[in-house]
Protein backbone atom coordinates (compact mmCIF):
# COMPACT_ATOMS: atom_id res chain seq x y z
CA UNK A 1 33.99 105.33 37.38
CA UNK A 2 31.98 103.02 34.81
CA UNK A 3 29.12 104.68 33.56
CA UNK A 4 26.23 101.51 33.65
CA UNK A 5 23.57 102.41 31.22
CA UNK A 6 19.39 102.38 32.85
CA UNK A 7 18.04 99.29 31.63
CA UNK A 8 15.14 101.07 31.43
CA UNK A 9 16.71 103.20 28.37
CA UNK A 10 16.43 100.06 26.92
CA UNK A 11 16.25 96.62 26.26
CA UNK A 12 19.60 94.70 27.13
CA UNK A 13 21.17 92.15 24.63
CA UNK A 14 20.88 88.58 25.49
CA UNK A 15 24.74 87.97 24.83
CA UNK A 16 27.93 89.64 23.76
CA UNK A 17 27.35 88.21 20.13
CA UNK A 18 24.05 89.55 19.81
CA UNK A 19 25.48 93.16 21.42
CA UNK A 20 28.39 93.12 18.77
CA UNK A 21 26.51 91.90 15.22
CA UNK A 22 23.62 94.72 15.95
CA UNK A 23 26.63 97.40 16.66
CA UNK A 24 27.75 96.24 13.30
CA UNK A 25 24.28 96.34 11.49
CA UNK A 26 24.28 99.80 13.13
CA UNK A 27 27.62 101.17 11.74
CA UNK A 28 27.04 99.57 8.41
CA UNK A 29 23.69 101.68 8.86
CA UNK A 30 25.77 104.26 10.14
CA UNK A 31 28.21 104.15 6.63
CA UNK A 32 25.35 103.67 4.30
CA UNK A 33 23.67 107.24 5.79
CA UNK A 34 21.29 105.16 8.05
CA UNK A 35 20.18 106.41 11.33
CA UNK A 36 21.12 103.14 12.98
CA UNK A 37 19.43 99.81 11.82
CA UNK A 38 16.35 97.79 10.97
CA UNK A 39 15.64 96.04 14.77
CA UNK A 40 13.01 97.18 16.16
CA UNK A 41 14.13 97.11 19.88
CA UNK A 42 15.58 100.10 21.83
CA UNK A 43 18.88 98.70 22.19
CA UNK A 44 20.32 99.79 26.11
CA UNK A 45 23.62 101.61 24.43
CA UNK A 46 24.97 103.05 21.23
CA UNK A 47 27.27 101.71 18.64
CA UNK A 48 30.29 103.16 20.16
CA UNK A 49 29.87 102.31 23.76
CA UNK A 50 30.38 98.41 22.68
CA UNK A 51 33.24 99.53 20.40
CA UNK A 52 34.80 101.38 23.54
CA UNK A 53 34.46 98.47 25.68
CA UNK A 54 36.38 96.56 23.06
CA UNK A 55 39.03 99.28 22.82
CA UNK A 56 38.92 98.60 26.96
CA UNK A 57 40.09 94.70 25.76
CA UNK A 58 42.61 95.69 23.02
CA UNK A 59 44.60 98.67 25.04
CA UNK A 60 44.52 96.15 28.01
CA UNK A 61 46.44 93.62 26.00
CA UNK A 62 43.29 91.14 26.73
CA UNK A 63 42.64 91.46 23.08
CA UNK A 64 44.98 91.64 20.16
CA UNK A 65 45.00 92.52 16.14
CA UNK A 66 43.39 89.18 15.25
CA UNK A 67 40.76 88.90 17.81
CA UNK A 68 39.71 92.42 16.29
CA UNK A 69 39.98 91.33 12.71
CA UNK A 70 37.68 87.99 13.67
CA UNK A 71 34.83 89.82 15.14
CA UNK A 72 34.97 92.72 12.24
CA UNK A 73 34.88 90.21 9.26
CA UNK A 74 32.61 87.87 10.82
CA UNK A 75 30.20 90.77 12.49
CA UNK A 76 30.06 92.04 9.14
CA UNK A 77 28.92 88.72 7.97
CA UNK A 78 26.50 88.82 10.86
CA UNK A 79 26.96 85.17 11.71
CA UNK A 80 29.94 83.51 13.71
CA UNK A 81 32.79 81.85 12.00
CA UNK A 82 32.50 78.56 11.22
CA UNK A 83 33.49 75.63 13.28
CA UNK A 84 35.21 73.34 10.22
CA UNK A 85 38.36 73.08 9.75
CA UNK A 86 40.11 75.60 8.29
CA UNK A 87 37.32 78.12 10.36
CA UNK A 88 38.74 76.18 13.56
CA UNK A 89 41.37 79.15 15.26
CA UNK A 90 38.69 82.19 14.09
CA UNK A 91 35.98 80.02 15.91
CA UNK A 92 38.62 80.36 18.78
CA UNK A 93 39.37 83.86 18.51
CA UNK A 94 36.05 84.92 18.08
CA UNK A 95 34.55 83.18 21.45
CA UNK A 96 37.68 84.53 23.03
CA UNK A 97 36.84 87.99 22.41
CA UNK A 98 33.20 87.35 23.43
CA UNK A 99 34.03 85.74 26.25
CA UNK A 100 36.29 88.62 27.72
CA UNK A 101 33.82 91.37 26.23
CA UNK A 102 30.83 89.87 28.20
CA UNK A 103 31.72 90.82 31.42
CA UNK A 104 32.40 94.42 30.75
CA UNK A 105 29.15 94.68 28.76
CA UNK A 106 27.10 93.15 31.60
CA UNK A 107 28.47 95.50 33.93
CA UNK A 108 27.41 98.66 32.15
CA UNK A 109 24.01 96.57 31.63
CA UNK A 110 24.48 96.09 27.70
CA UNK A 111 23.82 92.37 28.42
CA UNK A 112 21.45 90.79 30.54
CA UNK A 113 22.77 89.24 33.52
């Protein structure tokens, strides 16, 4: 069974890449001896319930090793890579990963429908 979080609990993210760079800002929080970021919304999960959905993609073989590396180097960065040249197969990797991480974040409410 999927636990689906009560919108109500909070607000839901527009998009996957706005779910995963605020889980990011909130771990790098999280490192630095934060209590969770700056934003001043009531995000609709915590930190770890995007990173499990992920985990969901990766042990599923829908994600592998450089998908994850992508979104961690750019969702540090907290912007998406690049569309030039050289930035050209991370700009594919990284909407690939969103792409098959939106679904499963909708569906526990994470991201607005």
């Amino acid at each position: 069974m999927s636990l689906r979080f009560d919108p109500s609990q909070g607000v839901p993210f527009r998009s996957a890449e706005e779910a995963w760079f605020w889980t990011m800002g909130a771990l790098r929080a999280r490192r630095e001896g934060g209590c969770g970021g700056t934003s001043r919304r009531r995000p609709p999960c915590e930190p770890d319930d995007v990173l499990r959905s992920l985990d969901r993609l990766y042990q599923s073989r829908r994600l592998d090793a450089a998908h994850a590396h992508v979104l961690a180097v750019w969702g540090e960065r907290q912007m998406p890579p690049d569309g030039g040249r050289r930035g050209s197969g991370e700009r594919q990797l990284w909407r690939e990963a969103l792409d098959r991480l939106t679904p499963i974040l909708r569906a526990k409410g994470i991201v607005e429908l």
